[in-house]
Protein backbone atom coordinates (compact mmCIF):
# COMPACT_ATOMS: atom_id res chain seq x y z
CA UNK A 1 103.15 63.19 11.72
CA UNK A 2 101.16 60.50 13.67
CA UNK A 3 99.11 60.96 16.73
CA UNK A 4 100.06 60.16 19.78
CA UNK A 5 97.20 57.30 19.78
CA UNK A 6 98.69 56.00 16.38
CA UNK A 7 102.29 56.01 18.36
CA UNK A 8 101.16 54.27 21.30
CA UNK A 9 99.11 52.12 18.97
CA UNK A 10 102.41 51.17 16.32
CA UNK A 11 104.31 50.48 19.80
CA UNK A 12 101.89 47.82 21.26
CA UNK A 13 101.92 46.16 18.12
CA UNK A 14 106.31 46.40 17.70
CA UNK A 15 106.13 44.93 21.34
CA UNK A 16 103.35 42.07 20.59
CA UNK A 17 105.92 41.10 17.45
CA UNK A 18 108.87 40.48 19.09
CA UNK A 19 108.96 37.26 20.66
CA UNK A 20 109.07 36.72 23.99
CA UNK A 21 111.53 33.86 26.31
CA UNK A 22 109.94 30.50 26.21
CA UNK A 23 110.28 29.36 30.08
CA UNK A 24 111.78 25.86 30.56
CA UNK A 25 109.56 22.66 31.08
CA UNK A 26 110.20 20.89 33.78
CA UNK A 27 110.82 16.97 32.91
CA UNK A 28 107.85 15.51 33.92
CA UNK A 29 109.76 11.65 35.16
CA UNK A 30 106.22 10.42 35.63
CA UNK A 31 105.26 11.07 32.08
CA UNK A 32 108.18 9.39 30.70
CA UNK A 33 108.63 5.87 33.06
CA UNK A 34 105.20 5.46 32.36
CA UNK A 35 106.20 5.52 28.34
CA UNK A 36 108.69 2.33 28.58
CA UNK A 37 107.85 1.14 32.54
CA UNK A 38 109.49 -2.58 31.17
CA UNK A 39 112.36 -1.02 29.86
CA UNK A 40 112.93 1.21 33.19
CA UNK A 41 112.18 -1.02 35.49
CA UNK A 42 114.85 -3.14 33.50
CA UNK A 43 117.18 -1.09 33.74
CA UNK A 44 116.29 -0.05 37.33
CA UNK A 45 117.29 -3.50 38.18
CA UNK A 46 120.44 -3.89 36.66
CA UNK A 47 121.72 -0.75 38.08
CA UNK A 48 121.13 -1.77 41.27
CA UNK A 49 122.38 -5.28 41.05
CA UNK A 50 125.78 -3.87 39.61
CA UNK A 51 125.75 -1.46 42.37
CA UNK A 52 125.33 -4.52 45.19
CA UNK A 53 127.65 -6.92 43.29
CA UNK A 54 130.87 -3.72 43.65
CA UNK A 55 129.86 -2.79 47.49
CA UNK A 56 129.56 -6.49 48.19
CA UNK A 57 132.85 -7.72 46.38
CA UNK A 58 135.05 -4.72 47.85
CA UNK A 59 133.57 -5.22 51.55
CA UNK A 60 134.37 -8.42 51.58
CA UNK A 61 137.49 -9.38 49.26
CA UNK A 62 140.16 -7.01 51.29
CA UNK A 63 143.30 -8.54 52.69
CA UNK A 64 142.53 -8.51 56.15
CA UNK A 65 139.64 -11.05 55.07
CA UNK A 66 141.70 -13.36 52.79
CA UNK A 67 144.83 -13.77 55.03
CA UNK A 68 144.29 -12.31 58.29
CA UNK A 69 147.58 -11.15 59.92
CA UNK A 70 147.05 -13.64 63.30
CA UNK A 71 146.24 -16.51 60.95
CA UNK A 72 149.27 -16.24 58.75
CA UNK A 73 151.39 -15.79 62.20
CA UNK A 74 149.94 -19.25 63.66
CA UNK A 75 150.53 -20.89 60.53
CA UNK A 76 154.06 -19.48 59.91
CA UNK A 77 155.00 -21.28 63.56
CA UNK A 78 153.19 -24.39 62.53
CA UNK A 79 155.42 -24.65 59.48
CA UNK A 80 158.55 -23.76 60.70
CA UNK A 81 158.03 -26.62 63.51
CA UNK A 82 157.47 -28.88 60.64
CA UNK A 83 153.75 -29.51 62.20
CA UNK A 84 152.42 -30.09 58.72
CA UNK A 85 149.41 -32.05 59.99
CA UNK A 86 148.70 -29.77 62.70
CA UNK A 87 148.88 -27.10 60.00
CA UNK A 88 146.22 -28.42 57.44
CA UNK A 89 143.87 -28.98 59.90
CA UNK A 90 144.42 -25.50 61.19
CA UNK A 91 143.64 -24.43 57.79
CA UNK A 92 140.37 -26.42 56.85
CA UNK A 93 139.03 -24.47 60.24
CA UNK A 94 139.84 -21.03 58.61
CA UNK A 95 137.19 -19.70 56.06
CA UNK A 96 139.65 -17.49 53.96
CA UNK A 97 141.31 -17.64 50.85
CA UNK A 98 145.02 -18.36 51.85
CA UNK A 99 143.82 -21.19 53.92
CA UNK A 100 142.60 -23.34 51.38
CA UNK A 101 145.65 -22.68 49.12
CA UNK A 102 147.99 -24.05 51.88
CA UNK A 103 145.50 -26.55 52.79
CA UNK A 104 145.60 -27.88 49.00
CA UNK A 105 149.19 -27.86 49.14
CA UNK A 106 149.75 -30.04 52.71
CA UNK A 107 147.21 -32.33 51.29
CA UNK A 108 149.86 -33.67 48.28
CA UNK A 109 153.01 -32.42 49.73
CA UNK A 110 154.74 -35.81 49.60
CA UNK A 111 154.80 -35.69 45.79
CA UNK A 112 156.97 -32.64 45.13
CA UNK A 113 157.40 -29.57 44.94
CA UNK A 114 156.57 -28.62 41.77
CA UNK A 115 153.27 -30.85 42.11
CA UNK A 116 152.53 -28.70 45.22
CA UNK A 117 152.79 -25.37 43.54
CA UNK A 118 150.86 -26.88 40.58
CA UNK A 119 148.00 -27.79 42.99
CA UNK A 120 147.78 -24.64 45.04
CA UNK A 121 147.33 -22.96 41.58
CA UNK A 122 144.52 -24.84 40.59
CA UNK A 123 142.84 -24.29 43.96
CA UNK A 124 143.09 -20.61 43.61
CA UNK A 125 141.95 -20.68 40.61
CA UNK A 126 138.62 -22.93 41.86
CA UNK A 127 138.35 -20.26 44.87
CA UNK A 128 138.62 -17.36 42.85
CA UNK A 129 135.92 -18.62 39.95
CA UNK A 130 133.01 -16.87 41.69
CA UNK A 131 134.58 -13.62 42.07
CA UNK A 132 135.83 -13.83 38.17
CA UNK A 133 132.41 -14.35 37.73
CA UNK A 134 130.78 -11.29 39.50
CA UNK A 135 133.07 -9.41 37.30
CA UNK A 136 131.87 -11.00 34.26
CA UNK A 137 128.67 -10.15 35.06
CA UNK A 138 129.33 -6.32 35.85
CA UNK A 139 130.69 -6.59 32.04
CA UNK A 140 127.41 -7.70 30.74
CA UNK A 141 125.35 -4.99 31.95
CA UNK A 142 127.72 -2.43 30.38
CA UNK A 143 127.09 -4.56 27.23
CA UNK A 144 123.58 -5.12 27.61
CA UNK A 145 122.03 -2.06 29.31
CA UNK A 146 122.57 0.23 26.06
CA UNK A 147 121.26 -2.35 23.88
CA UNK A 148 118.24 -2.05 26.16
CA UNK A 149 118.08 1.39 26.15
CA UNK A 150 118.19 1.95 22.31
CA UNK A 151 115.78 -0.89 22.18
CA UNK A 152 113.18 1.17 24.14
CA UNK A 153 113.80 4.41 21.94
CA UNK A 154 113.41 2.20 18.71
CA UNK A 155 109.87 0.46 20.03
CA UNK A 156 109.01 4.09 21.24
CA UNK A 157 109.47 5.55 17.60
CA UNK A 158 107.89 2.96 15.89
CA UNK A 159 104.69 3.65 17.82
CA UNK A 160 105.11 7.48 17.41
CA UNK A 161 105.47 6.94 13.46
CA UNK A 162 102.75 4.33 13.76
CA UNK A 163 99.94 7.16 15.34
CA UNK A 164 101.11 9.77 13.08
CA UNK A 165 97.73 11.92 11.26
CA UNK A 166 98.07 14.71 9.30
CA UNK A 167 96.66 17.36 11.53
CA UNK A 168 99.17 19.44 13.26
CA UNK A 169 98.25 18.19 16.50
CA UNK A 170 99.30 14.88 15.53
CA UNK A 171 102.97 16.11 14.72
CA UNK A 172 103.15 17.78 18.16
CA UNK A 173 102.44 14.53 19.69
CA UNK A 174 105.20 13.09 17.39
CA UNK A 175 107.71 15.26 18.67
CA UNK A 176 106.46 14.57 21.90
CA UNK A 177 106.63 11.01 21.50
CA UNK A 178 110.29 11.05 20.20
CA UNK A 179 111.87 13.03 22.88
CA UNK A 180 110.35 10.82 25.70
CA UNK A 181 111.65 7.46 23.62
CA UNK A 182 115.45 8.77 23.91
CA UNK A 183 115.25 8.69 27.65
CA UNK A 184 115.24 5.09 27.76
CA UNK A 185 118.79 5.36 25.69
CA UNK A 186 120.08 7.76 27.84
CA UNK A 187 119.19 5.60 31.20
CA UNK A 188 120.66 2.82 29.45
CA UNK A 189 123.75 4.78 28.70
CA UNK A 190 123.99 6.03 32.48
CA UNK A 191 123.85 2.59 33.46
CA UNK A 192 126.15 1.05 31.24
CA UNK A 193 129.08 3.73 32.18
CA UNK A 194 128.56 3.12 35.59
CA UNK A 195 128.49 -0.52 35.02
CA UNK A 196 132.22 -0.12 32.99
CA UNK A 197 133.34 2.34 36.16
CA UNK A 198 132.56 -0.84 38.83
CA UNK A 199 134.03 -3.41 36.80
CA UNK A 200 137.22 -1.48 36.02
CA UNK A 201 137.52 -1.02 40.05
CA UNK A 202 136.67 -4.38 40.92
CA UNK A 203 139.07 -5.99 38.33
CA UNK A 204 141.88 -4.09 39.41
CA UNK A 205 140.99 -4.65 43.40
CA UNK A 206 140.91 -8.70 42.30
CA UNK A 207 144.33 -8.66 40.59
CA UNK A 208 146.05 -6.87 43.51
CA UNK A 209 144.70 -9.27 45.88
CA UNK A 210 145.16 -12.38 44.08
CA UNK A 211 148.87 -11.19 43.85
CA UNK A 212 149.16 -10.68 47.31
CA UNK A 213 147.69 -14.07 48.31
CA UNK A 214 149.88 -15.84 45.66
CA UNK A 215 153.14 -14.14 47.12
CA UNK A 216 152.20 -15.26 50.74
CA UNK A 217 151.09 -18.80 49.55
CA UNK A 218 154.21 -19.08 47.72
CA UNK A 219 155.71 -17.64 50.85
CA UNK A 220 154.65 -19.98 53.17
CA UNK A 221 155.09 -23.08 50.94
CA UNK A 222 158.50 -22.57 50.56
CA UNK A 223 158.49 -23.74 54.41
CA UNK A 224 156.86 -26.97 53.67
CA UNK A 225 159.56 -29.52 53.33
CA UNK A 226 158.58 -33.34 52.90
């Protein structure tokens, strides 16, 4: 039979045995912009320029801004007086989308129909070139931001492997050293979904427009008559 010391003594040492719950580290952010601040601050700056291009295209590509109701009114009564000249000029004084398609149209009315169309197409294709473009460009960061990313985790890796010893210490660090590299991947990741999430909205908000001011321009041509 043991003593009650030798009991007390075999239970301290059970209890100092089992192991105990390792409390979470907190991500230390400083710690790991400061590993890849190029890369970050990269990738910073694409995420917000994606972010401005979407606000900026859907505040200011909406209907009401590319054929206003009281401008397609006035021009409707313009037409159907046959007041084509008072009409194009009414249109080069209007900054909006529909305005320069009928404009384009007036201009080279005398040559057809057909010729009209043609030319109205071409103009909203010139028009809508920048906005094409701003999409293009939300398309490239989703391309290009995880190629960044995995760019930063590779050059963070190399330099781990590269200041590797043999002490133990030195493999600590290396572990170290490897989880803070994948951040950069994971940013780029984060930034290249939300990238694809913008573009998919904005390309669908450009097509629905662009078919609404093609219906009206079509519309309101079939009222021009040479």
């Amino acid at each position: 039979m043991l003593s009650s010391e030798a009991e007390v003594s075999m239970i301290l040492l059970l209890a100092a045995a089992i192991p105990t719950k390792i409390a979470p580290q907190l991500i230390d952010l400083k710690k790991i912009f400061i590993s890849s601040p190029v890369i970050y601050a990269v990738l910073a700056l694409m995420s917000i320029a994606s972010l401005t291009l979407w606000i900026y295209t859907l505040a200011t590509f909406r209907p009401k801004d590319i054929m206003p109701l009281s401008f397609r009114n006035e021009l409707r009564k313009l037409l159907e007086k046959k007041q084509f000249d008072q009409a194009r000029e009414f249109c080069k004084t209007q900054p909006n989308l529909l305005a320069s398609l009928i404009s384009a149209g007036l201009t080279i009315r005398e040559l057809g129909a057909q010729v009209m169309i043609d030319a109205m197409k071409s103009e909203g294709k010139r028009v809508s070139t920048p906005l094409w473009q701003r999409l293009a460009m939300l398309n490239d960061i989703a391309l290009v931001a995880p190629m960044l990313g995995l760019l930063g985790t590779v050059i963070g890796m190399f330099y781990a492997f590269y200041d590797v010893n043999r002490s133990i210490e030195s493999i600590n660090a290396l572990f170290d050293g490897l989880g803070i590299a994948v951040g950069t991947t994971v940013v780029g990741l984060i930034v290249a979904i939300l990238a694809m999430m913008f573009a998919t909205t904005l390309r669908y908000r450009l097509i629905r427009n662009l078919s609404l001011v093609e219906n009206e321009a079509l519309v309101l041509g079939s009222l021009i008559r040479h």
